[in-house]
C-alpha atoms as a PDB file:
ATOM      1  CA  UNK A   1    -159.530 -65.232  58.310  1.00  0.00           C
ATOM      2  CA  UNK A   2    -159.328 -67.263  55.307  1.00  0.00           C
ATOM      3  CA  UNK A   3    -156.618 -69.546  53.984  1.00  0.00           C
ATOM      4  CA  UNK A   4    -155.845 -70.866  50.466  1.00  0.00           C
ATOM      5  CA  UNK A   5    -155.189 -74.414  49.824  1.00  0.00           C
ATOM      6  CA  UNK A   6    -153.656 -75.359  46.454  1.00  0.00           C
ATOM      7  CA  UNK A   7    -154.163 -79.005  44.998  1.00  0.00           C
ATOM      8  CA  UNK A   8    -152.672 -80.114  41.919  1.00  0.00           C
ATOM      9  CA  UNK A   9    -152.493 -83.943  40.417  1.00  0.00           C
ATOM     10  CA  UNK A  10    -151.818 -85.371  37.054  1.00  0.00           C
ATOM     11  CA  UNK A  11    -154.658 -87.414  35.170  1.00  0.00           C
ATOM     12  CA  UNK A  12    -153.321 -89.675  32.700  1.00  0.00           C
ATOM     13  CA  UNK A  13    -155.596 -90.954  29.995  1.00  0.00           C
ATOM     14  CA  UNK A  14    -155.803 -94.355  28.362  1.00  0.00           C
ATOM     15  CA  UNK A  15    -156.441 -92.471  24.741  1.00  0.00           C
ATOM     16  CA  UNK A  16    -155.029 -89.724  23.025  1.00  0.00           C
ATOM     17  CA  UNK A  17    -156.584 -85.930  24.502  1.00  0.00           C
ATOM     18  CA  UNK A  18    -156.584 -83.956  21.010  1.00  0.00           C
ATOM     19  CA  UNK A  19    -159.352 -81.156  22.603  1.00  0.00           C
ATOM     20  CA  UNK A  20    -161.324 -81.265  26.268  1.00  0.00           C
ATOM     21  CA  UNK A  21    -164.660 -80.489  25.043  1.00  0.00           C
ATOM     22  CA  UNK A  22    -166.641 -79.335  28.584  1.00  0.00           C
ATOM     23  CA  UNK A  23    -165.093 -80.413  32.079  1.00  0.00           C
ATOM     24  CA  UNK A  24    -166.738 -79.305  35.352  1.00  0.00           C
ATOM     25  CA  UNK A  25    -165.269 -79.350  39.072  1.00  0.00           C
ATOM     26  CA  UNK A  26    -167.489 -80.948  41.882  1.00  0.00           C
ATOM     27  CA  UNK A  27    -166.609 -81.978  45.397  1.00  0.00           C
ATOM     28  CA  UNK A  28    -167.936 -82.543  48.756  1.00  0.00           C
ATOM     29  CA  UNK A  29    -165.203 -81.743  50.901  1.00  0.00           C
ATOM     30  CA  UNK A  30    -166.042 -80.781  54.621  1.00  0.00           C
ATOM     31  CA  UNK A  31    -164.992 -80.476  57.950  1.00  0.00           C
ATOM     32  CA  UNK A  32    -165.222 -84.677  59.096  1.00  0.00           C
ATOM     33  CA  UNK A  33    -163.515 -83.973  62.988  1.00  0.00           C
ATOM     34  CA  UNK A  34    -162.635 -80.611  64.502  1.00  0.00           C
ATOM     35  CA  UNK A  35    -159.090 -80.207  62.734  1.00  0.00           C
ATOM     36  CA  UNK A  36    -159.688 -82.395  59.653  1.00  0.00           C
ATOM     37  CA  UNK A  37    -161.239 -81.177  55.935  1.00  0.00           C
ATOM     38  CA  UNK A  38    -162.050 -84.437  53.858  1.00  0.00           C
ATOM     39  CA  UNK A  39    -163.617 -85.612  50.905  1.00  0.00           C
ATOM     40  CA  UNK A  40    -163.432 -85.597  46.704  1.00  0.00           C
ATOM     41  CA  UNK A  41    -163.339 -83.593  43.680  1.00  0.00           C
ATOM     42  CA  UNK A  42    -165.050 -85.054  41.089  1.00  0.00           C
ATOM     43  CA  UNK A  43    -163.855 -84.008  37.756  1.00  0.00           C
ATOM     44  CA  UNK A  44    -165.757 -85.166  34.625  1.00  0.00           C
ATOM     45  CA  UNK A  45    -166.441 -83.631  31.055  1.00  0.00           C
ATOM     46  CA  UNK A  46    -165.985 -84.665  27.662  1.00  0.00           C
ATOM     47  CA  UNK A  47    -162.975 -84.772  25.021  1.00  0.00           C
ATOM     48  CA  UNK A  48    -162.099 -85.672  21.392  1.00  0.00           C
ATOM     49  CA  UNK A  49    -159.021 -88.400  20.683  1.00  0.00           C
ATOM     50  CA  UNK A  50    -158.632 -85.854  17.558  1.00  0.00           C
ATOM     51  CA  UNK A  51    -158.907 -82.336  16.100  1.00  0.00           C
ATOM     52  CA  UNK A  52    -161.209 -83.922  13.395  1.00  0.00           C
ATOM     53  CA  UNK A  53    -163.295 -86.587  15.289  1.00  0.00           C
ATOM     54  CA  UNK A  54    -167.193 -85.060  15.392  1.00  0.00           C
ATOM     55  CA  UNK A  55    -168.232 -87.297  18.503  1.00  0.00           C
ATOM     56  CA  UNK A  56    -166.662 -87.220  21.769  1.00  0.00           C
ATOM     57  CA  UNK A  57    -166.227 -89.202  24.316  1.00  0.00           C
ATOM     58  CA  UNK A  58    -166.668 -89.040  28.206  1.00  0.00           C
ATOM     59  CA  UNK A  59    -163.966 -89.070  31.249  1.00  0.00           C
ATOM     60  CA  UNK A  60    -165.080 -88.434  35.291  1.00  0.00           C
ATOM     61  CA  UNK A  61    -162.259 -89.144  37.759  1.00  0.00           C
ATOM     62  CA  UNK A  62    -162.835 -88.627  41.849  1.00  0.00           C
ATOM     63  CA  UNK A  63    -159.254 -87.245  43.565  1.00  0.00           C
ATOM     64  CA  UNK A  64    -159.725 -87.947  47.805  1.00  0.00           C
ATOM     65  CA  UNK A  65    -158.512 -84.638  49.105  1.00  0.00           C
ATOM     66  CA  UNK A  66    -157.337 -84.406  53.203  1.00  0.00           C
ATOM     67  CA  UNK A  67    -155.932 -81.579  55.009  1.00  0.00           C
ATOM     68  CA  UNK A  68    -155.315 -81.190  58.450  1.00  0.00           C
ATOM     69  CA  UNK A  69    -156.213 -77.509  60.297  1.00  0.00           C
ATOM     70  CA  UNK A  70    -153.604 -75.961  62.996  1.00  0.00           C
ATOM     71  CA  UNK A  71    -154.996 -76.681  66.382  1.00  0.00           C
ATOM     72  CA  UNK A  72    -154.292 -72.950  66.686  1.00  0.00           C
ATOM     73  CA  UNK A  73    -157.447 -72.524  64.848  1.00  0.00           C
ATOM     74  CA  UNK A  74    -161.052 -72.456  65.950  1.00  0.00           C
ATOM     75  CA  UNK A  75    -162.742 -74.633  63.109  1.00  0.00           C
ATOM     76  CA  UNK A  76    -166.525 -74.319  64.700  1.00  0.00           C
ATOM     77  CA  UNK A  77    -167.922 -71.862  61.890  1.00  0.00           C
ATOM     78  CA  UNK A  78    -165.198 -72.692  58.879  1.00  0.00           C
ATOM     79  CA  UNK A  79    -166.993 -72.776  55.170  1.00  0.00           C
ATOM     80  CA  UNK A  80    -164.798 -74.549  52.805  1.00  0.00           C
ATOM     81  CA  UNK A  81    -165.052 -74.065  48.699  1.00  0.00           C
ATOM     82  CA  UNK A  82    -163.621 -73.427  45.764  1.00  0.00           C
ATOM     83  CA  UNK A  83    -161.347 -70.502  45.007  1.00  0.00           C
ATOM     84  CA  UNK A  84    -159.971 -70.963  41.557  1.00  0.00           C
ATOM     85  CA  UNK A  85    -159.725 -74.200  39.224  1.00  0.00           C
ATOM     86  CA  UNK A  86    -157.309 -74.452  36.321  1.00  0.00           C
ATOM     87  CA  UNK A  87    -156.443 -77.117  33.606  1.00  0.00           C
ATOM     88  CA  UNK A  88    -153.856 -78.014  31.328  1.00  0.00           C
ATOM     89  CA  UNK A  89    -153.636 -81.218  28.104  1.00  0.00           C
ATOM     90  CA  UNK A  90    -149.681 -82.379  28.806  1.00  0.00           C
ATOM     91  CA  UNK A  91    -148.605 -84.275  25.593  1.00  0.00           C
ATOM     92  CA  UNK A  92    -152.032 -85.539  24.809  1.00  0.00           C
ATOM     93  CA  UNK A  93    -151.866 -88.078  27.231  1.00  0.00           C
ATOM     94  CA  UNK A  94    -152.607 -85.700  30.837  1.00  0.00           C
ATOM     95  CA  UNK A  95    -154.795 -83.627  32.046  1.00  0.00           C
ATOM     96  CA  UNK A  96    -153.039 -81.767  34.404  1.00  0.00           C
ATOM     97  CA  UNK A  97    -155.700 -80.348  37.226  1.00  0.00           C
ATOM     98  CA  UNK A  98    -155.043 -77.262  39.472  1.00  0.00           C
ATOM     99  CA  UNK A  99    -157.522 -76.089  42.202  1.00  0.00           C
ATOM    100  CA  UNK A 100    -157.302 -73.555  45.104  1.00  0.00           C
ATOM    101  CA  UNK A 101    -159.141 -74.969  48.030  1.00  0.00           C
ATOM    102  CA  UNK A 102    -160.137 -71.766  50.188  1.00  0.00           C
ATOM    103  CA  UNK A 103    -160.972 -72.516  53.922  1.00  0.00           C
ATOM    104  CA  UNK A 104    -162.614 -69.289  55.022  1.00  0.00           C
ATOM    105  CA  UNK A 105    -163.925 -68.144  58.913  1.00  0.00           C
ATOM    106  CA  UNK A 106    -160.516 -69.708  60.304  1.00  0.00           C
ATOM    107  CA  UNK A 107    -160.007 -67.846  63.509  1.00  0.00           C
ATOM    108  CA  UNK A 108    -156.824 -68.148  65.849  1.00  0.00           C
ATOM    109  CA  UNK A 109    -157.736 -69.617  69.169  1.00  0.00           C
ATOM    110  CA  UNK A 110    -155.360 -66.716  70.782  1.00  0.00           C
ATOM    111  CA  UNK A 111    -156.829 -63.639  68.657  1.00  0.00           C
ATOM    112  CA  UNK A 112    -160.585 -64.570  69.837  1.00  0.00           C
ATOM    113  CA  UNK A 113    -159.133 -64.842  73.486  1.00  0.00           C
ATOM    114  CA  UNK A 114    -157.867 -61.326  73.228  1.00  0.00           C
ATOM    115  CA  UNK A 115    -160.535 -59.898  71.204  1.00  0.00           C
ATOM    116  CA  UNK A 116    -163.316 -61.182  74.719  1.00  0.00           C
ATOM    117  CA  UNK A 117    -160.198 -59.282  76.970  1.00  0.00           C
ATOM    118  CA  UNK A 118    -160.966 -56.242  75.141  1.00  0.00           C
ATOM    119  CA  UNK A 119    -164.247 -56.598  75.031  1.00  0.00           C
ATOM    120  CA  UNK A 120    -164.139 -56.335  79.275  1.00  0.00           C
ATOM    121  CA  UNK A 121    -162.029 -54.007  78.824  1.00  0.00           C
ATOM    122  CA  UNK A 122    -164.458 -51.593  76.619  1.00  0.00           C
ATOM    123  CA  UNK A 123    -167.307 -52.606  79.198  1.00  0.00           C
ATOM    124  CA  UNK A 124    -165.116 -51.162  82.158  1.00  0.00           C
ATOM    125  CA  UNK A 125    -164.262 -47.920  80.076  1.00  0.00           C
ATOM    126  CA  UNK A 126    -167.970 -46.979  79.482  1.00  0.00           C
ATOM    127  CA  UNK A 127    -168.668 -45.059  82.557  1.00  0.00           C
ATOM    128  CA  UNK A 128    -166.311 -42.696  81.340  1.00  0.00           C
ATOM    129  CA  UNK A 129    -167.672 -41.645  78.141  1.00  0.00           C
ATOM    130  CA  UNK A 130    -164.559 -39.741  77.097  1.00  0.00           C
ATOM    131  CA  UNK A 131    -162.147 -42.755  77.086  1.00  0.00           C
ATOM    132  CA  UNK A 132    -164.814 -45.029  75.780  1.00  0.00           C
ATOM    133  CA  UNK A 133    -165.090 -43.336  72.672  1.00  0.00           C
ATOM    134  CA  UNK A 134    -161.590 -43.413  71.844  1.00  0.00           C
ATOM    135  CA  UNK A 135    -161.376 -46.916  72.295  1.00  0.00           C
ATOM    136  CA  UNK A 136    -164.604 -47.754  70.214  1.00  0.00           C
ATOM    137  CA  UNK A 137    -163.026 -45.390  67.513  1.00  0.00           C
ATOM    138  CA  UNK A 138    -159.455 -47.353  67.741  1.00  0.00           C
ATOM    139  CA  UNK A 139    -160.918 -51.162  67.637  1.00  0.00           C
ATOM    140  CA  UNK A 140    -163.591 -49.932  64.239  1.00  0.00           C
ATOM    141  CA  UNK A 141    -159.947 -48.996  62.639  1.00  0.00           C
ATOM    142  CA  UNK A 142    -158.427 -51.923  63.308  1.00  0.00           C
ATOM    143  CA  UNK A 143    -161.272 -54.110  62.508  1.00  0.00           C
ATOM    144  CA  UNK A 144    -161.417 -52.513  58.961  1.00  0.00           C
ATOM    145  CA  UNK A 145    -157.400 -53.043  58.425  1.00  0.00           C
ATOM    146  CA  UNK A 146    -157.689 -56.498  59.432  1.00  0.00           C
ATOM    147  CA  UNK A 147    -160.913 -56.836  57.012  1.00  0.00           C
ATOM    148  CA  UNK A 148    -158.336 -55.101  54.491  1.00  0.00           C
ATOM    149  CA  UNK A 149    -155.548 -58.010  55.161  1.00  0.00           C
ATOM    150  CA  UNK A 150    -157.465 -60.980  55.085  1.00  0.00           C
ATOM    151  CA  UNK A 151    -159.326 -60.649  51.749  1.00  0.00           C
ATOM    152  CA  UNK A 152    -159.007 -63.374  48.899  1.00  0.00           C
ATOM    153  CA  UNK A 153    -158.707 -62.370  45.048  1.00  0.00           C
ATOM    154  CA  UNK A 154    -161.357 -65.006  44.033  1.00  0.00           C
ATOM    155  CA  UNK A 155    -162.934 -65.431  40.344  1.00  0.00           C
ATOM    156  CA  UNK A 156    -166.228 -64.847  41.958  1.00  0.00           C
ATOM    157  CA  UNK A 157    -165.064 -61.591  43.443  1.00  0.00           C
ATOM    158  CA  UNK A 158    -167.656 -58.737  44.051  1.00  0.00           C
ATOM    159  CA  UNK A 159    -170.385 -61.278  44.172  1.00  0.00           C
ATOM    160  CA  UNK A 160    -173.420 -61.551  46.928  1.00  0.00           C
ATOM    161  CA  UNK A 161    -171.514 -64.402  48.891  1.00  0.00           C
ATOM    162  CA  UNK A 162    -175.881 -65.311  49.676  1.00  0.00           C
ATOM    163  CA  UNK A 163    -175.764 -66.110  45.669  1.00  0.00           C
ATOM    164  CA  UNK A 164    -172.326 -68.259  45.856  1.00  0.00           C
ATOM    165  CA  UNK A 165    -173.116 -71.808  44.318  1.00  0.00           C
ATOM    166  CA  UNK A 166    -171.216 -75.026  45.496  1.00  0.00           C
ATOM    167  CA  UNK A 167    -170.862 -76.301  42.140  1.00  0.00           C
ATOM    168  CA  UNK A 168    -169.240 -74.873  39.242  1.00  0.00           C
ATOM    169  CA  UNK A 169    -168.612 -76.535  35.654  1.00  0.00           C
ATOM    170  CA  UNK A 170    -166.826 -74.976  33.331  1.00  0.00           C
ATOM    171  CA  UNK A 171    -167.767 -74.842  29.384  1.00  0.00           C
ATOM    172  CA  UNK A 172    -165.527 -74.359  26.224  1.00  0.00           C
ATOM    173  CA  UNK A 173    -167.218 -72.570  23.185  1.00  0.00           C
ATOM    174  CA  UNK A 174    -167.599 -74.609  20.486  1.00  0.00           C
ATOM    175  CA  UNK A 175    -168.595 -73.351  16.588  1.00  0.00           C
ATOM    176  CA  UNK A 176    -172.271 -74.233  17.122  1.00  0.00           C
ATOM    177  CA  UNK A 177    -172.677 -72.952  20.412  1.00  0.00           C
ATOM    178  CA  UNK A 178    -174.620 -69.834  21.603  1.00  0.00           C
ATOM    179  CA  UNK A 179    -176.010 -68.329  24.484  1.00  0.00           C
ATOM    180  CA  UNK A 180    -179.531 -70.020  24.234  1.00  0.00           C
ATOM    181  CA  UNK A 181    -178.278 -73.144  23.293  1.00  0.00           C
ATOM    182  CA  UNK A 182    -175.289 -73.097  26.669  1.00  0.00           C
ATOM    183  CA  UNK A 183    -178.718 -71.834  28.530  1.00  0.00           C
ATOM    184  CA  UNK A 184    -180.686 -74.929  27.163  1.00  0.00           C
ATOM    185  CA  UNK A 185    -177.589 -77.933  27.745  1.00  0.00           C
ATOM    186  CA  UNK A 186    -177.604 -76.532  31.518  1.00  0.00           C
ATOM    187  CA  UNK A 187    -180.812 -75.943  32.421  1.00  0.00           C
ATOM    188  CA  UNK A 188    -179.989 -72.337  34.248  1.00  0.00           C
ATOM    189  CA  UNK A 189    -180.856 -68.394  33.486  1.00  0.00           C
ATOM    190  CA  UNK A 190    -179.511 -66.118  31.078  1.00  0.00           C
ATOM    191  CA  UNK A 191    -179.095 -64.000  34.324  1.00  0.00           C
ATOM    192  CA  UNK A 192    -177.188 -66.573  36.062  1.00  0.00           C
ATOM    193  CA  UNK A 193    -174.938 -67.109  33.185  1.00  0.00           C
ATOM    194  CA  UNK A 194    -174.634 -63.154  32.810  1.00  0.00           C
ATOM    195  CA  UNK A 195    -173.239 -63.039  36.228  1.00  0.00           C
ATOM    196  CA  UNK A 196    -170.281 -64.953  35.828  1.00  0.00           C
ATOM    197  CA  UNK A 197    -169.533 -64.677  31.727  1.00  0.00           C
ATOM    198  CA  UNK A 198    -169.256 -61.544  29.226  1.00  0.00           C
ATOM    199  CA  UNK A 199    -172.214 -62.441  26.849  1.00  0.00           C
ATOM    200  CA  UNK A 200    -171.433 -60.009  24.483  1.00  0.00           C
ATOM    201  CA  UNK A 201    -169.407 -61.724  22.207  1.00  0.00           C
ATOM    202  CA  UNK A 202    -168.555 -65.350  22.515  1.00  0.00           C
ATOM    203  CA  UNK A 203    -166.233 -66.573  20.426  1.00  0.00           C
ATOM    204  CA  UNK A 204    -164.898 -70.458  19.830  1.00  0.00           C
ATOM    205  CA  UNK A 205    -162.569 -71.342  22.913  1.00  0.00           C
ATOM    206  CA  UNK A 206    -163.780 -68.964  25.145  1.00  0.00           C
ATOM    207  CA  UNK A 207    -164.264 -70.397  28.653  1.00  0.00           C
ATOM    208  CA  UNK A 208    -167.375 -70.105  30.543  1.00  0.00           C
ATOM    209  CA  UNK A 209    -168.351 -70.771  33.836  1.00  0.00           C
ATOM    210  CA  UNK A 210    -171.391 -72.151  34.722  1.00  0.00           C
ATOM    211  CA  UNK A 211    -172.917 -71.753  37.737  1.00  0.00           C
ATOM    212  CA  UNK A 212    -175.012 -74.588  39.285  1.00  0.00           C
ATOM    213  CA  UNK A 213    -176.428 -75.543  42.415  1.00  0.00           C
ATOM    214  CA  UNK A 214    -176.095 -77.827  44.924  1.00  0.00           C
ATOM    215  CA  UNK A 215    -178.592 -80.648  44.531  1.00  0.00           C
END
């Protein structure tokens, strides 16, 4: 079962925000007791105070994020990560930061306590093959619904979840920018960029997300 988490706060600036240059999205939230998920994102990049300034300057801000789990829940196998990640300049003063927190393997204390009742139930029903089968074709229906159900619209979508990387930064096209030199500033594969970005045909603005892992 997963469960999505949304997170927004408001960063304000000390300087004028004319154009975010590159921002990227870290954190190291985890489970810290059996009910709690704890810990940062860390959200840094680069801006310019003004449309016609050629250098840019710096910003990385850490936001403490808590949330505590139904005791309903069984927490012993949850993976928590990121989902989605949005930004927005407010007035040239805020950077206003959106992320969707997504706590997968959640499992309801009461489901897994009737899912082990049915499994005794299947193992009584197997000396008679005829009523066995029915059942074993009944739960694989159900199974697949509830697979159906549960599943998250993520911007990683259709990805091996064995290639998922904790980390992901996101890059703005700038006039001098191009695939080998994007390549080059993060030290990854054209094939890892490939995975995540059209390559085709970048053009100034475009957003790209850059995969990276964790260290």
């Amino acid at each position: 079962m997963k469960k999505i988490v949304p997170f927004k706060k408001n960063i304000e600036f000390d300087s004028n925000i004319a154009e975010i240059s590159s921002i990227s999205l870290e954190h190291t939230l985890k489970l810290k007791e059996e009910n709690l998920v704890s810990g940062e994102f860390i959200i840094s990049g680069t801006y310019k105070m003004t449309e016609a300034s050629l250098s840019v300057d710096s910003f990385e801000y850490k936001l403490p994020f808590d949330i505590s789990i139904d005791k309903k829940y069984d927490t012993k196998n949850i993976d928590v990560d990121i989902n989605d990640f949005y930004y927005e300049v407010i007035n040239n003063k805020i950077l206003s930061i959106s992320i969707e927190v997504v706590l997968d393997s959640l499992e309801e204390k009461l489901e897994k306590e009737e899912t082990r009742m049915t499994e005794e139930k299947i193992e009584i029903l197997e000396d008679k093959e005829e009523d066995a089968q029915t059942v074993s074709a009944t739960l694989e229906k159900e199974e697949v619904s509830r697979e159906e159900d549960n599943s998250v619209k993520s911007i990683f979508e259709g990805l091996d979840e064995n290639e998922r990387y904790v980390v992901y930064k996101v890059h703005i096209v700038t006039e001098n920018d191009t695939a080998e030199s994007i390549i080059n500033e993060y030290g990854i594969t054209k094939d890892d960029l490939a995975v995540y970005n059209d390559l085709s045909d970048l053009k100034i603005g475009d957003k790209l997300i850059i995969p990276s892992h964790e260290d």
